[in-house]
C-alpha atoms as a PDB file:
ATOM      1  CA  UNK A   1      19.305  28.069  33.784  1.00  0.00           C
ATOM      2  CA  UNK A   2      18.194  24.144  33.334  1.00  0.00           C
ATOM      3  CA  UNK A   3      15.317  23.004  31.421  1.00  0.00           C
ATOM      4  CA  UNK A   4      13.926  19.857  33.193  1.00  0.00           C
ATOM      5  CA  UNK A   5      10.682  17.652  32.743  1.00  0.00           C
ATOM      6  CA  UNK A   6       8.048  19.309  35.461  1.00  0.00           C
ATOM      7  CA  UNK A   7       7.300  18.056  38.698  1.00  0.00           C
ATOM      8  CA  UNK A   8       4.117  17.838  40.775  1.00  0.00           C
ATOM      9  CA  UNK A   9       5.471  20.949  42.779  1.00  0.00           C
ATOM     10  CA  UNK A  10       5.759  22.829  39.481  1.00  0.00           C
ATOM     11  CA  UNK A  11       2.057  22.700  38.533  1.00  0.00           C
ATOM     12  CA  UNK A  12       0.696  25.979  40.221  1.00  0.00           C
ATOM     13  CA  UNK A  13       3.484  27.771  38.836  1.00  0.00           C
ATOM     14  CA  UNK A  14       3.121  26.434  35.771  1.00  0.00           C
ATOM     15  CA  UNK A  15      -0.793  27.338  35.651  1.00  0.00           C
ATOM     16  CA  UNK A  16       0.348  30.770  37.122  1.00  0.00           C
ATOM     17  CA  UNK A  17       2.564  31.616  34.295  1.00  0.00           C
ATOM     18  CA  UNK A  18       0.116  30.048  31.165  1.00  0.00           C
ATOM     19  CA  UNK A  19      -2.998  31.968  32.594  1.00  0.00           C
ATOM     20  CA  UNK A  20      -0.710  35.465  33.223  1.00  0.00           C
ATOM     21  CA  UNK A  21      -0.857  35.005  29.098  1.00  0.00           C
ATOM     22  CA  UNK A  22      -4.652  33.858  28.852  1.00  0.00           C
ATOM     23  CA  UNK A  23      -5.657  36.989  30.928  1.00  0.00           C
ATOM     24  CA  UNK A  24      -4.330  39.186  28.365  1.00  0.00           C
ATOM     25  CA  UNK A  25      -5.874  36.794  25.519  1.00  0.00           C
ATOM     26  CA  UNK A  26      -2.035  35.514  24.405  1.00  0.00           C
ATOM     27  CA  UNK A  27      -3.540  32.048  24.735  1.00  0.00           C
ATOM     28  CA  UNK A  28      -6.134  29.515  26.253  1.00  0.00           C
ATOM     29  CA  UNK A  29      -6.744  29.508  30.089  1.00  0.00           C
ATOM     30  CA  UNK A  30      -5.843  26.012  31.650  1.00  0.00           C
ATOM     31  CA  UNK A  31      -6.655  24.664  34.380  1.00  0.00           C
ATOM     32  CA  UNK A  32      -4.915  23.475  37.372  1.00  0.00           C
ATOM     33  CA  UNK A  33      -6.623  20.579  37.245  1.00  0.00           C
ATOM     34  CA  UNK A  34      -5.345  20.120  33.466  1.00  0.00           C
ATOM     35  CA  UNK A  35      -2.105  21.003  33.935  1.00  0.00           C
ATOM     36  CA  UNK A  36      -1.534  18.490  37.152  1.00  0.00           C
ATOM     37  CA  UNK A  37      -3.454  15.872  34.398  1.00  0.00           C
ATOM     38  CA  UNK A  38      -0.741  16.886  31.306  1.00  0.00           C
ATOM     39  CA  UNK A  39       2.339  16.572  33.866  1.00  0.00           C
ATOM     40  CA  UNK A  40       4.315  14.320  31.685  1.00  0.00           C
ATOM     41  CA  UNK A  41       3.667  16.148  28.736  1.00  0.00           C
ATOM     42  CA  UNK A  42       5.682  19.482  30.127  1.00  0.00           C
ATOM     43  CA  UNK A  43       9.244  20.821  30.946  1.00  0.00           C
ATOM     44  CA  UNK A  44      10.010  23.538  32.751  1.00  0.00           C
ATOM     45  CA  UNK A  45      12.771  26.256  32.255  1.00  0.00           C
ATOM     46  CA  UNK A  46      14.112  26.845  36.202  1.00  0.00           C
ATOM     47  CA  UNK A  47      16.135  29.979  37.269  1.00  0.00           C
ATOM     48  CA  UNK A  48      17.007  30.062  41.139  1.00  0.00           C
ATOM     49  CA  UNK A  49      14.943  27.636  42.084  1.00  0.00           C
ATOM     50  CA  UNK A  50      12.260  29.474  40.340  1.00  0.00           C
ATOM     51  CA  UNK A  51      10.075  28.235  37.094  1.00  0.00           C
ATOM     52  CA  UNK A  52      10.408  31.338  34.872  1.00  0.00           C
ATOM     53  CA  UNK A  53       9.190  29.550  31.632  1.00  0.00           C
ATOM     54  CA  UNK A  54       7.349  26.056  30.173  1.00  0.00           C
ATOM     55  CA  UNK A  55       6.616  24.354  27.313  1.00  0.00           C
ATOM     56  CA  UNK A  56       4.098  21.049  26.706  1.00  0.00           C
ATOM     57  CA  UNK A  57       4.281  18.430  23.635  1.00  0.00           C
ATOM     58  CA  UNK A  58       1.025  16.564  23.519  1.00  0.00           C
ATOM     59  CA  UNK A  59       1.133  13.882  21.128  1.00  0.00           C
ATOM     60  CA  UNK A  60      -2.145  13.308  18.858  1.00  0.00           C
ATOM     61  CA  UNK A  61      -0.796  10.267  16.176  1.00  0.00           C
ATOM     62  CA  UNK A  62       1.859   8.933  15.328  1.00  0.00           C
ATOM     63  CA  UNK A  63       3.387  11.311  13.319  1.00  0.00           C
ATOM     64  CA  UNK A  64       2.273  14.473  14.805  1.00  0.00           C
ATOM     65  CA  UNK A  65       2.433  16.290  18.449  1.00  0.00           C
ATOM     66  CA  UNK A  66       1.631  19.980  19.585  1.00  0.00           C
ATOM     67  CA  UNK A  67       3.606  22.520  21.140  1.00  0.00           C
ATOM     68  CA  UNK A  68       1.386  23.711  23.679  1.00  0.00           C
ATOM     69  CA  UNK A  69       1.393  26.388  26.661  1.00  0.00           C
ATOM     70  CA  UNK A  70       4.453  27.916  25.511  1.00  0.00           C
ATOM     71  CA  UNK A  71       4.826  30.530  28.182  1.00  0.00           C
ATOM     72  CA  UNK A  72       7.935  32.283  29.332  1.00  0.00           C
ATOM     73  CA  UNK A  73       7.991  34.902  32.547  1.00  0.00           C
ATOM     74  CA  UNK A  74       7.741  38.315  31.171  1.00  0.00           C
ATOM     75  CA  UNK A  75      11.017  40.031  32.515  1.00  0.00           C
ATOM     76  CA  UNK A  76      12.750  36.386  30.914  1.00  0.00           C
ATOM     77  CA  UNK A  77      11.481  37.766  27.092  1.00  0.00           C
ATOM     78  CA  UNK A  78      13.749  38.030  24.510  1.00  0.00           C
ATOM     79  CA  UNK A  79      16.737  36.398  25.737  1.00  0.00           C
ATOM     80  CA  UNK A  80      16.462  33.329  23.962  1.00  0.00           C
ATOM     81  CA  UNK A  81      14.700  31.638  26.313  1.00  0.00           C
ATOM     82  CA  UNK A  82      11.380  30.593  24.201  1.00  0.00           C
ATOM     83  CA  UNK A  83      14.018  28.903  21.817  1.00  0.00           C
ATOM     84  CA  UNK A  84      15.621  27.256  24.116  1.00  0.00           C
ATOM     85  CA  UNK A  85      12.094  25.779  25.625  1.00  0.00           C
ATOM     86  CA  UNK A  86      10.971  25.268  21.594  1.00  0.00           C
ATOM     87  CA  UNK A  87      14.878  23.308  20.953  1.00  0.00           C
ATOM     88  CA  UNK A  88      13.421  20.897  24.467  1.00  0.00           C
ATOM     89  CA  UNK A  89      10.181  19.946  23.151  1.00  0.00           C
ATOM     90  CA  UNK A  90      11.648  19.274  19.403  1.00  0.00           C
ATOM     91  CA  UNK A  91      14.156  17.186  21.421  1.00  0.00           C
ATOM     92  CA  UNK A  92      11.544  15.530  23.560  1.00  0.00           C
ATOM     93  CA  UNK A  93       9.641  14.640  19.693  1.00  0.00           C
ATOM     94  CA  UNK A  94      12.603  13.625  18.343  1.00  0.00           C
ATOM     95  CA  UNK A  95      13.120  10.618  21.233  1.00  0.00           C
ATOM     96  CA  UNK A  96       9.733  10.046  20.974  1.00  0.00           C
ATOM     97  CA  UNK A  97       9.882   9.082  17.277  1.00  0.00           C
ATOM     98  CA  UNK A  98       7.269  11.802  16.292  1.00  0.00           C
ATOM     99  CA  UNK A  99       7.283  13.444  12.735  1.00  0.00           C
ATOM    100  CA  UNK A 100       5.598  16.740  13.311  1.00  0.00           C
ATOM    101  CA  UNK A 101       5.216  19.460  15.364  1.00  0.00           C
ATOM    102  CA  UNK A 102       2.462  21.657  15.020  1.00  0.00           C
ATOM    103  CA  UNK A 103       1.333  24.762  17.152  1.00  0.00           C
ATOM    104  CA  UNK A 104      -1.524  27.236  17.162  1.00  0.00           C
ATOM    105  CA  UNK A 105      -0.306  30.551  17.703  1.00  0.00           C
ATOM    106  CA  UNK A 106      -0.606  34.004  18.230  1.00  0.00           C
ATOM    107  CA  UNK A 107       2.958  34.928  18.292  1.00  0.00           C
ATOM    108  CA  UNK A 108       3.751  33.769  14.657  1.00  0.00           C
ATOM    109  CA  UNK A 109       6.741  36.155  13.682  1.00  0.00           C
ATOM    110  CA  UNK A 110       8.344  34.068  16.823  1.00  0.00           C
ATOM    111  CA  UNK A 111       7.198  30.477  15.526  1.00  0.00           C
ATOM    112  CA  UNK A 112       8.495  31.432  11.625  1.00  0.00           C
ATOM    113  CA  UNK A 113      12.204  32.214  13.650  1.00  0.00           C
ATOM    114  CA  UNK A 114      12.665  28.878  15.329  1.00  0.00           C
ATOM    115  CA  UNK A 115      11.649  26.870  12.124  1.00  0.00           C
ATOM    116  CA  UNK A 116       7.942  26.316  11.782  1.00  0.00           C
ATOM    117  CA  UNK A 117       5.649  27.538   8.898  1.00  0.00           C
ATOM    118  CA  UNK A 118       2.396  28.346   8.116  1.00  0.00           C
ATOM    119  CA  UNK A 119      -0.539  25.922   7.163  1.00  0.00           C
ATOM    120  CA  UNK A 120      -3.964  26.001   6.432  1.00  0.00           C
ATOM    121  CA  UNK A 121      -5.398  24.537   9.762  1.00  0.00           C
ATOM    122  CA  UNK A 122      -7.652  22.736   7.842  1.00  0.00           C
ATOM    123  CA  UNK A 123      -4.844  20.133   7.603  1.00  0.00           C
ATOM    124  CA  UNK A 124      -5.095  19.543  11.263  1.00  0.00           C
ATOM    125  CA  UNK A 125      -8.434  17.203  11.976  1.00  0.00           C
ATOM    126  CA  UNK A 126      -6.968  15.604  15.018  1.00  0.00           C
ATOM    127  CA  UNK A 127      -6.535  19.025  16.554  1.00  0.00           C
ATOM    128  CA  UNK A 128     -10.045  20.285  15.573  1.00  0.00           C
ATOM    129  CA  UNK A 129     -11.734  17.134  16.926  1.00  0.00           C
ATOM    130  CA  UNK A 130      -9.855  16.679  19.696  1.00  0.00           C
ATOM    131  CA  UNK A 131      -9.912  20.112  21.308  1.00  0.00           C
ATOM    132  CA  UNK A 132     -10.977  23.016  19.491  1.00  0.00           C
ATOM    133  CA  UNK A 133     -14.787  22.495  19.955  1.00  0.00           C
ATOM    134  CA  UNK A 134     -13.918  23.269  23.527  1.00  0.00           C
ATOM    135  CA  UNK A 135     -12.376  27.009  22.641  1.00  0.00           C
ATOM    136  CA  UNK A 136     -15.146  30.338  23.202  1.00  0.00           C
ATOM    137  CA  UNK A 137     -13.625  30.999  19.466  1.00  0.00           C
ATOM    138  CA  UNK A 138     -14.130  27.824  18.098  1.00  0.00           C
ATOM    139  CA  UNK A 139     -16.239  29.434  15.479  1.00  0.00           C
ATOM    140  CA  UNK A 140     -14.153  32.520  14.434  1.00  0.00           C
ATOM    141  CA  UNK A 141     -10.233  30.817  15.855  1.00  0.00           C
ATOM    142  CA  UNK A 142      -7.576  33.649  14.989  1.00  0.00           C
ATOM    143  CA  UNK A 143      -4.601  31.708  15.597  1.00  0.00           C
ATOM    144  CA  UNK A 144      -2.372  30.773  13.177  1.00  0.00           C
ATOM    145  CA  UNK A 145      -1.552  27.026  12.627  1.00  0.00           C
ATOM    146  CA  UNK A 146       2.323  26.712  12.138  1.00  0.00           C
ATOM    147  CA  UNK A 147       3.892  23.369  11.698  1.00  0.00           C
ATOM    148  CA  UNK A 148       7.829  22.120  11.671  1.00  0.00           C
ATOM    149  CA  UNK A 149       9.243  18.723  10.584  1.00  0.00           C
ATOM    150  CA  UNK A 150      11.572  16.928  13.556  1.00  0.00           C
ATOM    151  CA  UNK A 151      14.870  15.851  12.367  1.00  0.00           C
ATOM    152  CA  UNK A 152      15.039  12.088  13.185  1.00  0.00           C
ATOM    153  CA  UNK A 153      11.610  12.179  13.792  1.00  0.00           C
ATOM    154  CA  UNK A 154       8.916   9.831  11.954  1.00  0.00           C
ATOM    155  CA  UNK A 155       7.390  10.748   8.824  1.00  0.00           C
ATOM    156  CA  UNK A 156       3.701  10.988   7.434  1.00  0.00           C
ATOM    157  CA  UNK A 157       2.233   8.071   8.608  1.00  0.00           C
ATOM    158  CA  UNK A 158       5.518   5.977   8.740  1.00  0.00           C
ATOM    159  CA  UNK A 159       5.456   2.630  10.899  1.00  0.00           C
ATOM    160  CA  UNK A 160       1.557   3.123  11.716  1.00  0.00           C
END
């Protein structure tokens, strides 16, 4: 299996695989319009020619990026593959000199095994600002905001 950075061919698959999760309320609906305009901020997990899992790193300062549309094809669950698209995007931070990631998640058992932890989502402006105003649960959000340092990566504020 390779883990790449997407391609313009990739996008309806990738939409495919993050809405098969929205539809059963896993997380947000997207766009293919959105996902064609976040391109460069996704890999893709390929098996036979066929994208069977992505993962997005949006950056929001320059300290802190979010994990984003993690979504792996269901018969590809629990064989590591999540981790391995998780280990990509921390890799993808770490050459891009950012500090944090952060996600918000409803799969947080998975999230606490590949490093992050919990945080009062309070803590996150940028995100709220920047995005949440445009979520239906905006005003009663049940995810859980998770963050994890990147080794290499720049600290709080460093270099700004």
């Amino acid at each position: 299996m390779e883990i790449r950075p997407a391609r313009i061919e990739d996008c309806p698959r990738i939409c495919e695989l993050i809405n098969y999760y929205a539809e059963r309320g896993r997380m947000l609906h997207r766009s293919l319009e959105s996902v064609y305009d976040a391109l460069r901020e996704f890999q893709v997990a390929v098996e036979d020619a066929r994208i069977v899992g992505c993962v997005a790193v949006d950056v929001f300062w320059s300290d802190l990026a979010e994990i984003k549309s993690l979504a792996v094809a269901p018969e590809f669950r629990g064989h590591g593959l999540g981790r391995r698209l998780i280990e990509a995007a921390l890799a993808d931070a770490r050459k891009l000199g950012v500090g944090r990631l952060f996600a918000l998640t409803y799969e947080k058992e998975f999230f606490e095994r590949v490093g992050f932890e919990v945080i009062d989502r309070d803590t996150l402006p940028e995100k709220v600002w920047r995005e949440c105003f445009q979520c239906p649960k905006c005003d009663a959000c049940d995810e859980t905001a998770m963050v994890r340092r990147v080794e290499g990566g720049r600290a709080n504020g460093e270099g700004q």
